[in-house]
C-alpha atoms as a PDB file:
ATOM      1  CA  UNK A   1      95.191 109.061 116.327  1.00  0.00           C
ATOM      2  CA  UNK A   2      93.750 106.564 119.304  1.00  0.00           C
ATOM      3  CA  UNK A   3      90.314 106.057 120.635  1.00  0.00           C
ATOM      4  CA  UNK A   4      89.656 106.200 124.476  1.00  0.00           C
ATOM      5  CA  UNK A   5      90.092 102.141 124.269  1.00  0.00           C
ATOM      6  CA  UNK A   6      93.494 102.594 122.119  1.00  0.00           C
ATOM      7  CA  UNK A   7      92.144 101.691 118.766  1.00  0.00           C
ATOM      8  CA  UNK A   8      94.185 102.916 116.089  1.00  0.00           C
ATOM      9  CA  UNK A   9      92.064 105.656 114.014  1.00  0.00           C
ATOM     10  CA  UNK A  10      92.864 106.438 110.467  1.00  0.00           C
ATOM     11  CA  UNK A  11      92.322 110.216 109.966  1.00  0.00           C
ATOM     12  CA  UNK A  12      92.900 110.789 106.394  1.00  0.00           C
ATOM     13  CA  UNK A  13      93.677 114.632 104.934  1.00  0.00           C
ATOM     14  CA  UNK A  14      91.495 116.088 102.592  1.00  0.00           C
ATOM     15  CA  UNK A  15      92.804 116.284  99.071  1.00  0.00           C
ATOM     16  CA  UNK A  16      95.276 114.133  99.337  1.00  0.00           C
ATOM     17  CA  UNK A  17      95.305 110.650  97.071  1.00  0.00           C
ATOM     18  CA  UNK A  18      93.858 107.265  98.580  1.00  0.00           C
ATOM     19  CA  UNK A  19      94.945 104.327  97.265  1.00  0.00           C
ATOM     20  CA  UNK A  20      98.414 105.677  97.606  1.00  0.00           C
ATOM     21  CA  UNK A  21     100.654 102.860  95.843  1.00  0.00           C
ATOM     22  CA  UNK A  22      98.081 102.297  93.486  1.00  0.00           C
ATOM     23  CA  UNK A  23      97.228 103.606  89.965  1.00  0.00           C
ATOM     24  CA  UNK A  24      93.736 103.900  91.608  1.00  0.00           C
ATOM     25  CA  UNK A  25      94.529 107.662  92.664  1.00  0.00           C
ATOM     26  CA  UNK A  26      91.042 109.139  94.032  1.00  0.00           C
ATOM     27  CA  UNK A  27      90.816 112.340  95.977  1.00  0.00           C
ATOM     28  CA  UNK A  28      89.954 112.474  99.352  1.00  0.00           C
ATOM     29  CA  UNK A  29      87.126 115.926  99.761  1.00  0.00           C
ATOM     30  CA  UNK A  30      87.517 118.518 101.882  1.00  0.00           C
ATOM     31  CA  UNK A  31      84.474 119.135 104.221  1.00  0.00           C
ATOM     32  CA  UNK A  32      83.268 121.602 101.618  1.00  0.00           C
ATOM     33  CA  UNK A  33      82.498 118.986  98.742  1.00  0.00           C
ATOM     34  CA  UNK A  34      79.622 118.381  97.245  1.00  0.00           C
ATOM     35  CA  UNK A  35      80.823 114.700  97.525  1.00  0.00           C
ATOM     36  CA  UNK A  36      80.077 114.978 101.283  1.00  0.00           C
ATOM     37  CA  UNK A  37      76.303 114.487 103.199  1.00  0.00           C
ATOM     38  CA  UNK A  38      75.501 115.957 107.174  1.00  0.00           C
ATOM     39  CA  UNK A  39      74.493 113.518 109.323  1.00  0.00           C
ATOM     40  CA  UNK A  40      73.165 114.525 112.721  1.00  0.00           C
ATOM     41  CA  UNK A  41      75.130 118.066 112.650  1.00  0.00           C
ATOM     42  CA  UNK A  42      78.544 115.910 111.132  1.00  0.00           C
ATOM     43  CA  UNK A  43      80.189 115.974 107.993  1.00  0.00           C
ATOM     44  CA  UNK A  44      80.676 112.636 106.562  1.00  0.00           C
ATOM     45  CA  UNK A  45      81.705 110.988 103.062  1.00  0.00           C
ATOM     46  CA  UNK A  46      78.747 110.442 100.661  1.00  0.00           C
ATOM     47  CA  UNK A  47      78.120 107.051  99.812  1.00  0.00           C
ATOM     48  CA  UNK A  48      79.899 106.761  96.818  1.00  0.00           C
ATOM     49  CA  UNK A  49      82.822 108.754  97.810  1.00  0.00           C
ATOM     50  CA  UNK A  50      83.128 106.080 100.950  1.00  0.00           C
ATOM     51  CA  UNK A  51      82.990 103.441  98.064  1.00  0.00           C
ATOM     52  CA  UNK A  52      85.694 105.264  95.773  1.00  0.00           C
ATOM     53  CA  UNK A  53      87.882 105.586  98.502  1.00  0.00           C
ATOM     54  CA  UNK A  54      87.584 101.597  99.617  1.00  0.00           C
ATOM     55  CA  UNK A  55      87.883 100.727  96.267  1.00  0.00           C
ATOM     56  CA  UNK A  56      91.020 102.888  95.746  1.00  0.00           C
ATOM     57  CA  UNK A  57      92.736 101.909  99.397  1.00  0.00           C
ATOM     58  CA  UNK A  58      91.678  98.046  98.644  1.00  0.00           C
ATOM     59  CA  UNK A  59      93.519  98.108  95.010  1.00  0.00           C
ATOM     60  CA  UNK A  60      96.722  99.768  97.018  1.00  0.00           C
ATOM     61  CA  UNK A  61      96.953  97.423  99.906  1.00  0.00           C
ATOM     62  CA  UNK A  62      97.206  93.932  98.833  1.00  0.00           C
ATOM     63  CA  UNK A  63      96.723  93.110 102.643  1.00  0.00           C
ATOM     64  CA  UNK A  64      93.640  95.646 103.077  1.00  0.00           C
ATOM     65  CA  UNK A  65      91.680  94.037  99.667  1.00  0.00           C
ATOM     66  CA  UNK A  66      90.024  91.129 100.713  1.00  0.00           C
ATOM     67  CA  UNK A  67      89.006  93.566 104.006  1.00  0.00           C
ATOM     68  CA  UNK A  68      88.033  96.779 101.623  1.00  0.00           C
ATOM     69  CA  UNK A  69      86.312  94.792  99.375  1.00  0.00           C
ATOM     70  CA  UNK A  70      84.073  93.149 101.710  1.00  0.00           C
ATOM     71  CA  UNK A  71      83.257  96.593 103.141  1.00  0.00           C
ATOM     72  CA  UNK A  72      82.136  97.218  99.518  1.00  0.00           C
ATOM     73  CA  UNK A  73      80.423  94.015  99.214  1.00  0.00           C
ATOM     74  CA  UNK A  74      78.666  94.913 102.478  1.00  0.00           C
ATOM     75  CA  UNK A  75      77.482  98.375 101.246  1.00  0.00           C
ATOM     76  CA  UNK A  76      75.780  96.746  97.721  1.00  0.00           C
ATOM     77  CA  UNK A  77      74.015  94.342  99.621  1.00  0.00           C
ATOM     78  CA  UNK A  78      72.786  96.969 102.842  1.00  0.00           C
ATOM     79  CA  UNK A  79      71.939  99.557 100.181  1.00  0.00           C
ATOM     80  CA  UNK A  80      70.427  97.553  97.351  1.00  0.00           C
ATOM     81  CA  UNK A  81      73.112  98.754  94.289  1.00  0.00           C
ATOM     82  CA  UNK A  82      73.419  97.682  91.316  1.00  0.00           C
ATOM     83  CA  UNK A  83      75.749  98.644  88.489  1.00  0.00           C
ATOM     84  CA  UNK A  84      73.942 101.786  87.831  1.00  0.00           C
ATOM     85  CA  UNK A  85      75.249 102.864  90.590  1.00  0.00           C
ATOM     86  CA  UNK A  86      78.857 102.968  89.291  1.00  0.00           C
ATOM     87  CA  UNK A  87      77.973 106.009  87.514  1.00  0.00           C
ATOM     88  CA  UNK A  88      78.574 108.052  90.464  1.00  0.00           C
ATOM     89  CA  UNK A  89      82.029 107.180  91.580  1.00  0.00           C
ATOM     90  CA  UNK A  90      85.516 107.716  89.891  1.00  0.00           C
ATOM     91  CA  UNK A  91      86.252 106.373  86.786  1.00  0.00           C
ATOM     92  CA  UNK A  92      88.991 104.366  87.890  1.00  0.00           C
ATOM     93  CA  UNK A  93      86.978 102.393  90.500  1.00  0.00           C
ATOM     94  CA  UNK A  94      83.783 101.504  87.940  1.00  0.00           C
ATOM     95  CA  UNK A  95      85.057  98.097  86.924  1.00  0.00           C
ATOM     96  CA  UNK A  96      86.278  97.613  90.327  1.00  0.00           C
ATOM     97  CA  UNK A  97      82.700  98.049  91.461  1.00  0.00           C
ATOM     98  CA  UNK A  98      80.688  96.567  88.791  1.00  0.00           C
ATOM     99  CA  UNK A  99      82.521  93.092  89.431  1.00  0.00           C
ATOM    100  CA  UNK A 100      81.861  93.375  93.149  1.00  0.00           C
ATOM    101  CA  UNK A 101      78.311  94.026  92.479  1.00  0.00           C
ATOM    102  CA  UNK A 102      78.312  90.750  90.148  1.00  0.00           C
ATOM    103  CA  UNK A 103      80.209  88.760  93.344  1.00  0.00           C
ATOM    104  CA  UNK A 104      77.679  90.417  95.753  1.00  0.00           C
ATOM    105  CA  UNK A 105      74.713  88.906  93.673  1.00  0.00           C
ATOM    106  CA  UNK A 106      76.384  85.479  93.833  1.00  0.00           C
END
């Protein structure tokens, strides 16, 4: 998929795996999930399900890390987490998370 400006537009399908490539395997919800919020009439990823999933594509893509990890980075810092925080996402993406909360307090 392409914007009106010819931006490529990842569209991912709920249920299947990010972080394909990756033994970071976290689902991606359907609309339905209690893992997604409503903003302004549109379904959107939670917060920590937009974290799992940049986590997850960041550990599969050795050239998306740096990039998915900053996005991470970015969130911490914009939404005040800490490492409590990691409580609410996958498993396999706590450590992940907990260092990048220790790098965005740096």
């Amino acid at each position: 998929f392409r914007s009106q400006k010819d931006v490529p537009v990842p569209v991912p399908i709920a249920g299947s795996p990010a972080g394909n490539g990756s033994e970071v395997r976290v689902p991606i919800p359907s609309a339905n999930s209690d893992r997604t919020s409503t903003i302004d009439g549109l379904r959107t990823l939670s917060l920590a399900q937009l974290i799992d999933l940049e986590i997850a594509c960041g550990e599969a893509n050795l050239r998306r890390t740096h990039k998915n990890w900053a996005d991470v980075v970015e969130l911490i810092a914009v939404n005040g987490l800490d490492k409590s925080f990691a409580r609410r996402l996958h498993p396999s993406v706590r450590n992940a998370f907990k260092q990048l909360v220790d790098r965005a307090r740096s």
